[in-house]
N, C-alpha and C. Protein backbone atom coordinates (compact mmCIF):
# COMPACT_ATOMS: atom_id res chain seq x y z
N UNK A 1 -16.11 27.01 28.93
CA UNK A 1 -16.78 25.73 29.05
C UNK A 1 -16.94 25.40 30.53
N UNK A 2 -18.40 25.07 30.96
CA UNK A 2 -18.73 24.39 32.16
C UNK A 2 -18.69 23.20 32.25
N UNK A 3 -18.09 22.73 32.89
CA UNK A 3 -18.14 21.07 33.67
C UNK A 3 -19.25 20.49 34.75
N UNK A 4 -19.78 19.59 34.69
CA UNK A 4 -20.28 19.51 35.75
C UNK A 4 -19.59 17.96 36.89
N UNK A 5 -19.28 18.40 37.62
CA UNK A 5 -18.41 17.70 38.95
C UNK A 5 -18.87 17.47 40.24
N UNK A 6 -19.43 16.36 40.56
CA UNK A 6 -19.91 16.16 41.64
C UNK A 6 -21.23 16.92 41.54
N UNK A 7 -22.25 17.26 41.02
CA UNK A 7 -23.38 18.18 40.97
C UNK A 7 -23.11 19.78 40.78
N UNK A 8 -21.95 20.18 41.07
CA UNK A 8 -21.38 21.30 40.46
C UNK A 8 -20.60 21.91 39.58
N UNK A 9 -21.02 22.56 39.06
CA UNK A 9 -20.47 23.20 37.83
C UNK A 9 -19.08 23.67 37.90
N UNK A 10 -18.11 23.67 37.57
CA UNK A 10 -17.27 23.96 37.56
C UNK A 10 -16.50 24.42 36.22
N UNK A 11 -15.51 25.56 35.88
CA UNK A 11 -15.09 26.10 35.12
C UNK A 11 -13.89 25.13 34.20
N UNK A 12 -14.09 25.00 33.32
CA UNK A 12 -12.85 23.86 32.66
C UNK A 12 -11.64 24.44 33.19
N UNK A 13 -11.32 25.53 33.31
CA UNK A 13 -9.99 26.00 33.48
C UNK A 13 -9.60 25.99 34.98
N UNK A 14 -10.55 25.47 35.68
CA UNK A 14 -10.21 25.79 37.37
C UNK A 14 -9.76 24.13 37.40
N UNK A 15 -10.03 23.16 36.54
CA UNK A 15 -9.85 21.99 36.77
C UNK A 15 -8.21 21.67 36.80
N UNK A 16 -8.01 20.80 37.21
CA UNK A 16 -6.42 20.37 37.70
C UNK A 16 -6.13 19.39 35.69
N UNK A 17 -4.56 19.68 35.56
CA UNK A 17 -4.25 18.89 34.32
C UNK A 17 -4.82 17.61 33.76
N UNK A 18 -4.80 16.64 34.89
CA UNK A 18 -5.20 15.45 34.51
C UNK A 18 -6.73 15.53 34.26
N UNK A 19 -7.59 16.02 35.34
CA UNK A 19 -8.62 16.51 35.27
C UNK A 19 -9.18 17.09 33.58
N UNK A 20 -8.29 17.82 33.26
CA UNK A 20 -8.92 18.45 32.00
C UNK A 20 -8.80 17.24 31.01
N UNK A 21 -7.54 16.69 30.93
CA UNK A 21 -7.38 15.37 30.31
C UNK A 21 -8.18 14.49 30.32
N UNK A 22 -8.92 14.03 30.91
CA UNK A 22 -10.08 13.30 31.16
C UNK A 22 -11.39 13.80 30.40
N UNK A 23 -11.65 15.09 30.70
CA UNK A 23 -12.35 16.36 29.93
C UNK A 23 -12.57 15.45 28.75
N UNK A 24 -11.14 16.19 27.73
CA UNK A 24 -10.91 15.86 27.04
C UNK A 24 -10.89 14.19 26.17
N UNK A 25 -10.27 13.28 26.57
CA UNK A 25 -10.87 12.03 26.46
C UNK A 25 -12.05 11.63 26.27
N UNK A 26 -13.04 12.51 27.14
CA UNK A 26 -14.58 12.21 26.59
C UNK A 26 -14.95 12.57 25.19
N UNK A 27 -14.22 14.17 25.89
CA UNK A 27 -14.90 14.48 24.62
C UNK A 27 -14.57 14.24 23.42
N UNK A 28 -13.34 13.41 23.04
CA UNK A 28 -12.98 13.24 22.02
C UNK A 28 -13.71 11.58 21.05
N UNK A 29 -13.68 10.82 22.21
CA UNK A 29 -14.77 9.74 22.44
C UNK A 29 -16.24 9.78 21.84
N UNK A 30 -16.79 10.87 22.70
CA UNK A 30 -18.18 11.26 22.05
C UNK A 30 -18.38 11.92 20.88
N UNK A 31 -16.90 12.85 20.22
CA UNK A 31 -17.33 13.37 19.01
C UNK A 31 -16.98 11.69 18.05
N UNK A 32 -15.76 11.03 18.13
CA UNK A 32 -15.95 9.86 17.40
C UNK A 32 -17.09 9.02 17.05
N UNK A 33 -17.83 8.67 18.26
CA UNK A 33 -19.17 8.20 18.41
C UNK A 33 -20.51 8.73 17.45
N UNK A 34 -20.07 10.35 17.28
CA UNK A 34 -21.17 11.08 16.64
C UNK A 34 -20.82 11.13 15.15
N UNK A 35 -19.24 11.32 14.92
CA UNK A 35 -19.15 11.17 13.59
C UNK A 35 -19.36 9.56 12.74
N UNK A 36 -19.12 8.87 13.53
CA UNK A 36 -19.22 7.88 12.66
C UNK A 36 -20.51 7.11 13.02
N UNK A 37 -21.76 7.51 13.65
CA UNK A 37 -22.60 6.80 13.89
C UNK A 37 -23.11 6.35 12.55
N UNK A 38 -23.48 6.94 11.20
CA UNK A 38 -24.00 6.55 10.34
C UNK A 38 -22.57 6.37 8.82
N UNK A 39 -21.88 5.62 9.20
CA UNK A 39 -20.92 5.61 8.89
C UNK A 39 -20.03 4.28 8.95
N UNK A 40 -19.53 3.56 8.09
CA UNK A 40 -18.45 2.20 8.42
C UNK A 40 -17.17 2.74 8.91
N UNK A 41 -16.83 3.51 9.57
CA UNK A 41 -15.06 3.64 9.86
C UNK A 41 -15.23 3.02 11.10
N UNK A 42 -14.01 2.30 11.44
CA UNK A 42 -13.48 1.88 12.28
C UNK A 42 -12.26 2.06 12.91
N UNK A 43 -11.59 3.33 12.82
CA UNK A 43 -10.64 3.33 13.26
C UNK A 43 -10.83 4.52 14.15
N UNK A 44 -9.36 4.28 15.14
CA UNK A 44 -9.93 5.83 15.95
C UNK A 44 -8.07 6.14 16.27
N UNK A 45 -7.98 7.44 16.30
CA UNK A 45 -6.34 7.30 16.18
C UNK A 45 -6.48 8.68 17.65
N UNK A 46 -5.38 8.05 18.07
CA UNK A 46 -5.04 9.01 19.83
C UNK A 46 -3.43 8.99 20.00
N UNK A 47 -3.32 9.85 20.66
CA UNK A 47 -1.90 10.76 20.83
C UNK A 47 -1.76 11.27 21.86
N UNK A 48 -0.65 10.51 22.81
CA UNK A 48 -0.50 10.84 24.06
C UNK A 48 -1.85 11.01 24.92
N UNK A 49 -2.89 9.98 25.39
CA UNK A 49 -3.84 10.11 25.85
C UNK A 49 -4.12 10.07 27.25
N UNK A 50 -2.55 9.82 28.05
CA UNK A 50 -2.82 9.64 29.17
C UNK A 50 -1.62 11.00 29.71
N UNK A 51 -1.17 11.82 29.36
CA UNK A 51 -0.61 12.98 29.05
C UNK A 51 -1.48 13.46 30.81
N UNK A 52 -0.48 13.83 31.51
CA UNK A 52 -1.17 14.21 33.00
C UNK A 52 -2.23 13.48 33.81
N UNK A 53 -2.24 12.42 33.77
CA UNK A 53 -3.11 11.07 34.45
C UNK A 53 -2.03 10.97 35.21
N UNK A 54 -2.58 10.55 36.46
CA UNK A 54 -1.95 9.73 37.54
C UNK A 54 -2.43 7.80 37.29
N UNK A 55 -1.59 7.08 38.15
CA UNK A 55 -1.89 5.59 37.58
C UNK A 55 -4.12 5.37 37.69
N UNK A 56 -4.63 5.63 38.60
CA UNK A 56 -6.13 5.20 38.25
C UNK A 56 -6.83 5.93 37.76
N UNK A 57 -6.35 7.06 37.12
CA UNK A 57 -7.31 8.20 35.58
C UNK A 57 -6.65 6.85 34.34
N UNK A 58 -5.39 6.75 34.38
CA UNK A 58 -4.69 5.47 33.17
C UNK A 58 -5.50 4.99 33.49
N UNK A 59 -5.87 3.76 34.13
CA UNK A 59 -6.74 2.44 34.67
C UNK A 59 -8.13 2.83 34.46
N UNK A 60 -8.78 3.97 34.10
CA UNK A 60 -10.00 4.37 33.96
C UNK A 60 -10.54 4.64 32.05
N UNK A 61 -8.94 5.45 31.63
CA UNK A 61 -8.99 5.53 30.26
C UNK A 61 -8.54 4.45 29.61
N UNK A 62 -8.08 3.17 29.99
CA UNK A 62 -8.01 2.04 29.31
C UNK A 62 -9.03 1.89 29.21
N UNK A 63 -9.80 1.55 29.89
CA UNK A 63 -10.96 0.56 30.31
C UNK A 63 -11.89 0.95 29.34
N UNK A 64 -11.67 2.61 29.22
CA UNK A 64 -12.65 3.19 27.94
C UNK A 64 -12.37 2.94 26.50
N UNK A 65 -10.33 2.52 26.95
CA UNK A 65 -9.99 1.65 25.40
C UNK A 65 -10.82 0.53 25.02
N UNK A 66 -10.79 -0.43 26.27
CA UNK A 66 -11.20 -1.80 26.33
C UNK A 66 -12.33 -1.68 25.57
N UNK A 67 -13.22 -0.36 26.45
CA UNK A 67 -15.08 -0.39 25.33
C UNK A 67 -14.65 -0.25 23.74
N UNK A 68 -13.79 -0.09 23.47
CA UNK A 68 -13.67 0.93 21.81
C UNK A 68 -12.89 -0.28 21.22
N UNK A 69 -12.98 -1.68 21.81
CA UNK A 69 -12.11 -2.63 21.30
C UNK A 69 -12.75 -3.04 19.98
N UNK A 70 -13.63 -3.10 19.19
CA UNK A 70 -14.14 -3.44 18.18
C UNK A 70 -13.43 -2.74 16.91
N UNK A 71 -12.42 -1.53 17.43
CA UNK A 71 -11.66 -0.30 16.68
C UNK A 71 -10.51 -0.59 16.12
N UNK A 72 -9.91 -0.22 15.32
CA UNK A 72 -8.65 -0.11 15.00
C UNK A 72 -8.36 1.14 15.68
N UNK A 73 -8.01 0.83 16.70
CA UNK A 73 -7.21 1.71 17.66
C UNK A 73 -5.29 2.04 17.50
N UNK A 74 -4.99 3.26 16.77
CA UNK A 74 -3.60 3.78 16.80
C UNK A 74 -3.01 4.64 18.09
N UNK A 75 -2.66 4.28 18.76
CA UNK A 75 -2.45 5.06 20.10
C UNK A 75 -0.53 5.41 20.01
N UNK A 76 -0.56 7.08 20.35
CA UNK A 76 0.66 6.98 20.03
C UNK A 76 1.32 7.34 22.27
N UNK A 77 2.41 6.59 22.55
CA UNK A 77 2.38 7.04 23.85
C UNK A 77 3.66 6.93 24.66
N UNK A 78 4.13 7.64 25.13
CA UNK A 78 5.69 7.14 25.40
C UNK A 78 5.40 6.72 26.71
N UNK A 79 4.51 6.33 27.12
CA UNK A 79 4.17 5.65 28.37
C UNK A 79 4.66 4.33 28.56
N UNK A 80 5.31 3.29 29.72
CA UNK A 80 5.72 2.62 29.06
C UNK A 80 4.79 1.14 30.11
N UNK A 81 4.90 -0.05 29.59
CA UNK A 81 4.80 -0.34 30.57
C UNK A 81 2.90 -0.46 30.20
N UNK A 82 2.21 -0.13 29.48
CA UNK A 82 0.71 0.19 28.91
C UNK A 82 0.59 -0.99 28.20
N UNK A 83 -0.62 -1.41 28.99
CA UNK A 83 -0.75 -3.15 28.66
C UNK A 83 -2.35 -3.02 28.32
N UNK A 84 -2.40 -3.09 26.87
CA UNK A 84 -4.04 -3.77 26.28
C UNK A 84 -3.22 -5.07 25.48
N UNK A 85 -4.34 -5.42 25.66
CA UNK A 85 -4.66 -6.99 24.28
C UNK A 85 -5.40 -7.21 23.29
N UNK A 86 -5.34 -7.45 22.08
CA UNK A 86 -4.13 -7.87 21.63
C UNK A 86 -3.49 -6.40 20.96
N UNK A 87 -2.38 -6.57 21.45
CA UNK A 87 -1.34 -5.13 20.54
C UNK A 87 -0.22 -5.54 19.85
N UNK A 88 0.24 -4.30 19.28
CA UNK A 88 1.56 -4.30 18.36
C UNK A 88 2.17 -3.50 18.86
N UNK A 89 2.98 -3.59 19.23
CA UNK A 89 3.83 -2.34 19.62
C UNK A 89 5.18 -2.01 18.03
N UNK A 90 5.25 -0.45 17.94
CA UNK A 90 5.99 -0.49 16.89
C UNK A 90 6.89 0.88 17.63
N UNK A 91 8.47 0.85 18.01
CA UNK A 91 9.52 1.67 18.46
C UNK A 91 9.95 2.56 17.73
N UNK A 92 9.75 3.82 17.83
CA UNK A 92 10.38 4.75 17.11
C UNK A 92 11.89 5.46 17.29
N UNK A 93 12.58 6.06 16.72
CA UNK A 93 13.81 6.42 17.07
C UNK A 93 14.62 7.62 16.13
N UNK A 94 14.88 8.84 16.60
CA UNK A 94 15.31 9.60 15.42
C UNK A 94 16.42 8.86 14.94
N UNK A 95 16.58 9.59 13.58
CA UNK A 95 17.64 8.64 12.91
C UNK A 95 18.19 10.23 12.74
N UNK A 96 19.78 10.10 12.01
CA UNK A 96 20.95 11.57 12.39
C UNK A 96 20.50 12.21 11.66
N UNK A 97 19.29 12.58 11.18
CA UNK A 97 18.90 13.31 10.06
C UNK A 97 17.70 14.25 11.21
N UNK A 98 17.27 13.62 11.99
CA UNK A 98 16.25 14.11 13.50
C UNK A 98 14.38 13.39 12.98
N UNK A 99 14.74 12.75 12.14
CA UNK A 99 13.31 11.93 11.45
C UNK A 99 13.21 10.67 12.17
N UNK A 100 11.94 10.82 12.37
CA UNK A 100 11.53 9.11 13.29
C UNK A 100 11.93 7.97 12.11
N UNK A 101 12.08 6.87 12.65
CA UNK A 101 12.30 5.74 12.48
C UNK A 101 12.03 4.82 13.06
N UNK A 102 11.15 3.79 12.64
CA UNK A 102 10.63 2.45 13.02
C UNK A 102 11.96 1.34 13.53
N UNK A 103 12.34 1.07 14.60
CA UNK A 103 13.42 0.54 15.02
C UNK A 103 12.87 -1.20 15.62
């Protein structure tokens, strides 16, 4: 896969972690966009999305939360400190068995 960066193309794999992360974020964005264009779903579910971001790639992929606010947005993230509005936050915790638990 080619990227294009600054007017040049660049190889997905020459890109730096966060970099690909970002990649990725789009593209996960734009396939949502395509699947549900003719379609009622509203939800969009993400997992660890800021996974190799430094603080203004975060401050850039919120903001792309902020657009997707009309969503039932599930974001899972051990990030801490990650401030949208309005949220729920719900704490997980293994329990002695090694199974999450809602705490």
């Amino acid at each position: 896969t080619t990227i294009k960066r600054y007017k040049e193309s660049v190889p997905y794999e020459d890109l730096s972690g966060g970099q690909q992360q970002l990649v990725d974020v789009c593209t996960i964005f734009a396939f949502h966009d395509v699947m549900v264009s003719n379609r009622e779903i509203n939800i969009l579910l993400v997992d660890e999305i800021f996974e190799s971001l430094d603080p203004q790639n975060i401050e850039i992929v919120t903001g792309l939360l902020e657009i997707k606010r009309k969503l039932a947005i599930f974001l899972m993230t051990h990030k801490q400190g990650f401030n949208i509005s309005p949220k729920t936050i719900l704490t997980f915790e293994l329990d002695k068995n090694g199974c999450s638990q809602v705490i």
